[in-house]
Protein backbone atom coordinates (compact mmCIF):
# COMPACT_ATOMS: atom_id res chain seq x y z
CA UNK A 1 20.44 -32.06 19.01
CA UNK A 2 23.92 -34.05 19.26
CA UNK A 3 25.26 -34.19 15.70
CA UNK A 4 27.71 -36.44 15.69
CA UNK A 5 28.25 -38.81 12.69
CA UNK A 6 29.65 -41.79 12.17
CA UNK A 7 32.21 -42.44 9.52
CA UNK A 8 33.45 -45.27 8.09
CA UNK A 9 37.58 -45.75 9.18
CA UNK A 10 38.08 -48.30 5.86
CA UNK A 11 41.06 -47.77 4.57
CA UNK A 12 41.63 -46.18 1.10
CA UNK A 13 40.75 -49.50 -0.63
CA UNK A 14 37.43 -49.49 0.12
CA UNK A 15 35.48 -48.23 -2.85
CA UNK A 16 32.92 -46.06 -1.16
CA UNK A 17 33.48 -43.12 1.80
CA UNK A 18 30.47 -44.07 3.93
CA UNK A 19 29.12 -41.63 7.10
CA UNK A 20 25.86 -42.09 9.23
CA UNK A 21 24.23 -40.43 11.94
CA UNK A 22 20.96 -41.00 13.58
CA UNK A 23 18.74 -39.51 16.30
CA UNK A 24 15.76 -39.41 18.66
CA UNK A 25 15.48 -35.62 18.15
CA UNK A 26 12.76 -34.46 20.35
CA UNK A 27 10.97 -37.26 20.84
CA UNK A 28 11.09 -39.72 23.48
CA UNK A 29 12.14 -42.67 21.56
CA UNK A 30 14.21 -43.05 18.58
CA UNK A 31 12.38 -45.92 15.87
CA UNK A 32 14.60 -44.74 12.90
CA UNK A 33 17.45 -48.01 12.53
CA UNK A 34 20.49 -47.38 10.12
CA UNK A 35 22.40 -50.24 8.82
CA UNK A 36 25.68 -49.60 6.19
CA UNK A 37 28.37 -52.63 5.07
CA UNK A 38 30.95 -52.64 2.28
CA UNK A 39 33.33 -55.62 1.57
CA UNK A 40 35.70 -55.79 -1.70
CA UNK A 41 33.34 -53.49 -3.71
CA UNK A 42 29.70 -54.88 -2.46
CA UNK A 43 28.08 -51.56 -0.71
CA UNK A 44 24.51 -52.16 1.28
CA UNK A 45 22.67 -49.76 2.72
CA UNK A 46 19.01 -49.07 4.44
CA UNK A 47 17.43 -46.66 6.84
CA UNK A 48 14.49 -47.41 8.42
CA UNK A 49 12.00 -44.95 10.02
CA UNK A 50 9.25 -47.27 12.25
CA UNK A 51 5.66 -45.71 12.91
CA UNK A 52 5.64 -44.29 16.27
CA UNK A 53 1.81 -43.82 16.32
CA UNK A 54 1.23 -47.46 15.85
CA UNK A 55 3.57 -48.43 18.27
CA UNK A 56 6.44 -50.31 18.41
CA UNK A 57 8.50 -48.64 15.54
CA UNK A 58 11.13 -49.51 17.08
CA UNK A 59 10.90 -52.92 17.06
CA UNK A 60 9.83 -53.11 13.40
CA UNK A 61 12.43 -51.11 11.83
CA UNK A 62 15.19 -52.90 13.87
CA UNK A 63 13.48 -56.26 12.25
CA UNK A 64 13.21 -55.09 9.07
CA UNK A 65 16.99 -54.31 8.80
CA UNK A 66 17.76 -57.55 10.56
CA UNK A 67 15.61 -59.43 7.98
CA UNK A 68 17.20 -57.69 4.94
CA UNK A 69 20.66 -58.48 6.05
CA UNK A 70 19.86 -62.36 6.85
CA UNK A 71 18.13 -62.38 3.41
CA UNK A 72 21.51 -60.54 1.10
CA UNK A 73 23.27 -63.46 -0.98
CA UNK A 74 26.57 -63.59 -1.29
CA UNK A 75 26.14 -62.31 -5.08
CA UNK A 76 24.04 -60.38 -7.05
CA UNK A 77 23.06 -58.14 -4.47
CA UNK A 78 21.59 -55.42 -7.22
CA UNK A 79 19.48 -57.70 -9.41
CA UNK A 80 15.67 -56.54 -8.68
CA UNK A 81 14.55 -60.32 -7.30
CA UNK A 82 17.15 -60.09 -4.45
CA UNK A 83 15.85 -56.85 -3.47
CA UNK A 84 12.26 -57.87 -4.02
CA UNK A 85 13.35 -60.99 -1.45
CA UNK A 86 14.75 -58.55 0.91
CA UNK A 87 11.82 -56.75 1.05
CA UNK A 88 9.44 -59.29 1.04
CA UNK A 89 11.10 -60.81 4.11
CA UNK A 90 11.43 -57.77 5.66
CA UNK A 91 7.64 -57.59 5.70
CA UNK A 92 6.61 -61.06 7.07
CA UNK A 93 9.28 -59.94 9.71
CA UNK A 94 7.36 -57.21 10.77
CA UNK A 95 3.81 -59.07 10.48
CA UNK A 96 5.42 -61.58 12.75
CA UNK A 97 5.98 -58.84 15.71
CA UNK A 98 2.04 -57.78 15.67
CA UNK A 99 1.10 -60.72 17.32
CA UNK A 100 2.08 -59.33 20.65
CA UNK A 101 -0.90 -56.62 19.75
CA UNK A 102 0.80 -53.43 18.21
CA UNK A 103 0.11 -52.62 15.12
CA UNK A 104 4.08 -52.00 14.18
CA UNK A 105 5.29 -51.31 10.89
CA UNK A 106 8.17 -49.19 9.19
CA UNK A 107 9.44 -47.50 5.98
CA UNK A 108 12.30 -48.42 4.64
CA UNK A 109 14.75 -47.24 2.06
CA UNK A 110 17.76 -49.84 0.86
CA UNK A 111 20.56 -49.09 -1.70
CA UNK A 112 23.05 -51.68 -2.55
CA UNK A 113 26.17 -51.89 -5.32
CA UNK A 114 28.20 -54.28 -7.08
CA UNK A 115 30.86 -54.48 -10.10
CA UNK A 116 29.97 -50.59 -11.20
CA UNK A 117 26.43 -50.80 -10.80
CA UNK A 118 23.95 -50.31 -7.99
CA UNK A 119 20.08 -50.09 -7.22
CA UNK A 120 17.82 -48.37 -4.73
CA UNK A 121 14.56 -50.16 -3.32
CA UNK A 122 12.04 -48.27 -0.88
CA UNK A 123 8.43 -48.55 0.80
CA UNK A 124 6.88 -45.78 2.16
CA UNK A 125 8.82 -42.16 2.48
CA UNK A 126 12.05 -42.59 3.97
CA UNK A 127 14.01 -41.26 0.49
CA UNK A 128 16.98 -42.40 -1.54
CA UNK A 129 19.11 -39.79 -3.72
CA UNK A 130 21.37 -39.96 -6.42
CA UNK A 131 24.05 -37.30 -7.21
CA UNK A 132 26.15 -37.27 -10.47
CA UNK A 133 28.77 -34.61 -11.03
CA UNK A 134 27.17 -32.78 -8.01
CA UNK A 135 23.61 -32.96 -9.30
CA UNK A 136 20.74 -35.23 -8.33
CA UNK A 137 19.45 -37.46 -10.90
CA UNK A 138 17.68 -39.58 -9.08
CA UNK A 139 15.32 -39.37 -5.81
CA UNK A 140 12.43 -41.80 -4.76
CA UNK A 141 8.90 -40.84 -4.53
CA UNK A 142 7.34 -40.96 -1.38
CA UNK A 143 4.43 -43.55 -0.80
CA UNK A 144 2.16 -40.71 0.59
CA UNK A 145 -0.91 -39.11 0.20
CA UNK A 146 0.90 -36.18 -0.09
CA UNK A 147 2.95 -37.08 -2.90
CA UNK A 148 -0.48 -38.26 -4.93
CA UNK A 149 -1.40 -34.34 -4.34
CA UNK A 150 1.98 -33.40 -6.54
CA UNK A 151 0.82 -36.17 -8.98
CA UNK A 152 -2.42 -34.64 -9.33
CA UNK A 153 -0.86 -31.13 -9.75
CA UNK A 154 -2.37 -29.40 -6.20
CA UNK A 155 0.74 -28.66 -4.67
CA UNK A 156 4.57 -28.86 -5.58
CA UNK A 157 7.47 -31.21 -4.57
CA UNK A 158 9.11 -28.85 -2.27
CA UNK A 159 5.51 -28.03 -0.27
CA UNK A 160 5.08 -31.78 0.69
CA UNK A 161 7.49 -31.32 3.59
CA UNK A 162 4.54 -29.55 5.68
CA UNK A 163 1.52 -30.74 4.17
CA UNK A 164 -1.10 -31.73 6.22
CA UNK A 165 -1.54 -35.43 4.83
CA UNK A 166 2.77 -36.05 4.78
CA UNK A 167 2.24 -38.16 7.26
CA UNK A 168 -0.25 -40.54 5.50
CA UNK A 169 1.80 -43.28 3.77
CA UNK A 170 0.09 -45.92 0.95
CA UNK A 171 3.17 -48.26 1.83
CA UNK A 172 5.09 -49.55 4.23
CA UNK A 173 6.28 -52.81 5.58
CA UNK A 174 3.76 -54.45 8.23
CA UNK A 175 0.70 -52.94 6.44
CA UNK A 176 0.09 -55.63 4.41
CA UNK A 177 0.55 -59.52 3.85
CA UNK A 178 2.24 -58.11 0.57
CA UNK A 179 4.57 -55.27 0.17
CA UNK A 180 4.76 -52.85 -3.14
CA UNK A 181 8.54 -51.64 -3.05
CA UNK A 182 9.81 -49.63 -6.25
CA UNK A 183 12.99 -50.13 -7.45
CA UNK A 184 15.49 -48.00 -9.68
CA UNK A 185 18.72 -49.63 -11.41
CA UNK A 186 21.51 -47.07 -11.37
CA UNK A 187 24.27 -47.97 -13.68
CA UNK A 188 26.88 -47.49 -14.28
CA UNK A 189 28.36 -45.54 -11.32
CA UNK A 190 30.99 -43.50 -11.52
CA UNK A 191 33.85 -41.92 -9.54
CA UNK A 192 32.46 -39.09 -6.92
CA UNK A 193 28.58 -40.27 -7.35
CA UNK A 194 27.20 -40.05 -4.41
CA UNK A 195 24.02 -41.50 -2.44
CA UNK A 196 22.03 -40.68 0.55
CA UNK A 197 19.26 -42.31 2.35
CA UNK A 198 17.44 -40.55 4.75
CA UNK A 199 14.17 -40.35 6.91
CA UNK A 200 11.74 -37.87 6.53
CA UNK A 201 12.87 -36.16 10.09
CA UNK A 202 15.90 -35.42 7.98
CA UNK A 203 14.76 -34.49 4.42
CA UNK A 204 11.88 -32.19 5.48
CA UNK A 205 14.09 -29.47 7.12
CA UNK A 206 17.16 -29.56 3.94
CA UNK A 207 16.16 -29.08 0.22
CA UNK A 208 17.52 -30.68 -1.89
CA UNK A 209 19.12 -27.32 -3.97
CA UNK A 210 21.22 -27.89 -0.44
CA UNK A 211 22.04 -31.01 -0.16
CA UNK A 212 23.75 -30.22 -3.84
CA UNK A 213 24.84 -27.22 -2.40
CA UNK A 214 26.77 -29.00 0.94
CA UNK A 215 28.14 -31.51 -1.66
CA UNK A 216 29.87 -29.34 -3.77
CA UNK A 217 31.95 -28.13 -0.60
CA UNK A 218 32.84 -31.96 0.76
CA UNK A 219 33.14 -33.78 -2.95
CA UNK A 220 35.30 -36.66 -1.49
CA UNK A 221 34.20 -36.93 2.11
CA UNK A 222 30.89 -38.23 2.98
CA UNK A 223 31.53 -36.85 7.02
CA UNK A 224 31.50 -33.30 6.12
CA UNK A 225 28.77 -33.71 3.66
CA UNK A 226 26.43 -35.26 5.82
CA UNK A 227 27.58 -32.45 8.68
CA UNK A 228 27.20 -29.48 6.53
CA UNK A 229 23.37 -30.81 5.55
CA UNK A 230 22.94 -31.82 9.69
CA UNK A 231 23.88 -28.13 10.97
CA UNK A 232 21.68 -26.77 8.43
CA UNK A 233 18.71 -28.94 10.22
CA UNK A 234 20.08 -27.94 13.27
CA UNK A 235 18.95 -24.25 13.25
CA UNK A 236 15.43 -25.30 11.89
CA UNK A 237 14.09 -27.79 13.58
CA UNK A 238 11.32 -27.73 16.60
CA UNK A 239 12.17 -28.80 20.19
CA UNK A 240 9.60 -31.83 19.73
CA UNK A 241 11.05 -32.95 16.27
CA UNK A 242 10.75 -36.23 14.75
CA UNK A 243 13.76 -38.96 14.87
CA UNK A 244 16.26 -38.33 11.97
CA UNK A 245 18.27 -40.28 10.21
CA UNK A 246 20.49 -40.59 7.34
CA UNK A 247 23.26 -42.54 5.79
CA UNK A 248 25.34 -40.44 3.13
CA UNK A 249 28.34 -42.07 0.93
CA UNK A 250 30.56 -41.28 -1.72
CA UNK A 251 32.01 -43.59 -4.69
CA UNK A 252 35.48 -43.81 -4.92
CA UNK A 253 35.49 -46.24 -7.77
């Protein structure tokens, strides 16, 4: 697997340290899209995993992120109607490409900031994360069968990475003429919080005891955290892993 990430060059005025990497892993196709933008103190982010088995994931993760971006305002960019816009778009976006006969549809995970505060919005299980002072305080819940089955008290948290019904998602964009997305208000922010957004090709091969872990030795670069969390994937995954992707950044304030 070629790790390389992508970091953002900004200069030191830009308020958050943003890195990204992305990846076809062992499949034949990547359908994970990554999308990251900051100007004067506005941060938006999403990652996107598309549903090989329906076809076209590809397509409908690249739309959804296309839609989202053509949908942002120019303010206001946290509030929970903008996001429920952005998401709501997204998903008519992706109804619109199943008229050429695949049943297309992606996940998607978005987190965007303004003036101190930000918000994360999600369908489906690609996964947001918040970290303060090095811990997580926040992290999505999967739309997944196998999340109901830690709701109901049959397995735990850290044994949905490999059960047998992970794959099985309640949400996503496409699936529906209406999409469910949740979203969390995170605020205020402060210096060295940090976020990440990730598909499940990433998340199910690093705990999250390690992603705290790999933070704690890169608190003020967002490259080496998101390299120290890819090597670890790098000695567990299988030759025919899933696409992985992840966008990791760090406030500056």
């Amino acid at each position: 697997m070629n790790t390389t990430v992508t970091s953002s060059t900004a200069p030191e005025r830009k308020r958050f340290d943003i890195a990204s990497f992305t990846s076809k892993g062992g499949r034949q196709k990547n359908e994970d899209s990554i999308y990251a933008w900051q100007n004067e103190g506005q941060l938006f982010a999403v990652v996107a995993d598309g549903l090989g088995a329906h076809g076209g994931g590809d397509i409908a993760s690249a739309e959804a992120i296309a839609s989202m971006r053509q949908s942002l305002p120019a303010s206001g960019i946290t509030s929970a109607a903008v996001l429920s816009e952005c998401f709501s778009n997204a998903n008519s976006a992706v109804l619109a490409k199943q008229i050429h006969g695949t049943a297309m549809k992606s996940t998607a995970v978005v987190l965007t900031a303004e003036n101190g505060e930000a918000a994360f919005a999600h369908a489906g299980d690609s996964r947001g994360y918040v970290f303060h002072r090095g811990r997580i305080t926040f992290q999505t819940m999967d739309h997944s069968v196998s999340q109901l089955s830690v709701l109901r008290g049959d397995i735990t948290p850290g044994q949905i990475r490999f059960h047998k019904s992970r794959s099985q998602l309640m949400r996503a964009l496409g699936a529906g003429e209406t999409v469910a997305e949740d979203i969390k208000s995170i605020k205020p922010i402060s210096v060295r919080d940090a976020f990440l957004l990730c598909s499940d090709g990433f998340w199910e091969y690093v705990t999250e005891a390690e992603m705290e872990i790999d933070l704690a030795k890169s608190p003020r670069s967002a490259r080496k955290w998101l390299s120290l969390m890819l090597a670890r994937i790098g000695k567990r995954i299988p030759d025919d892993h899933d696409n992985l992707s992840a966008v990791a950044i760090i406030y500056r304030g």
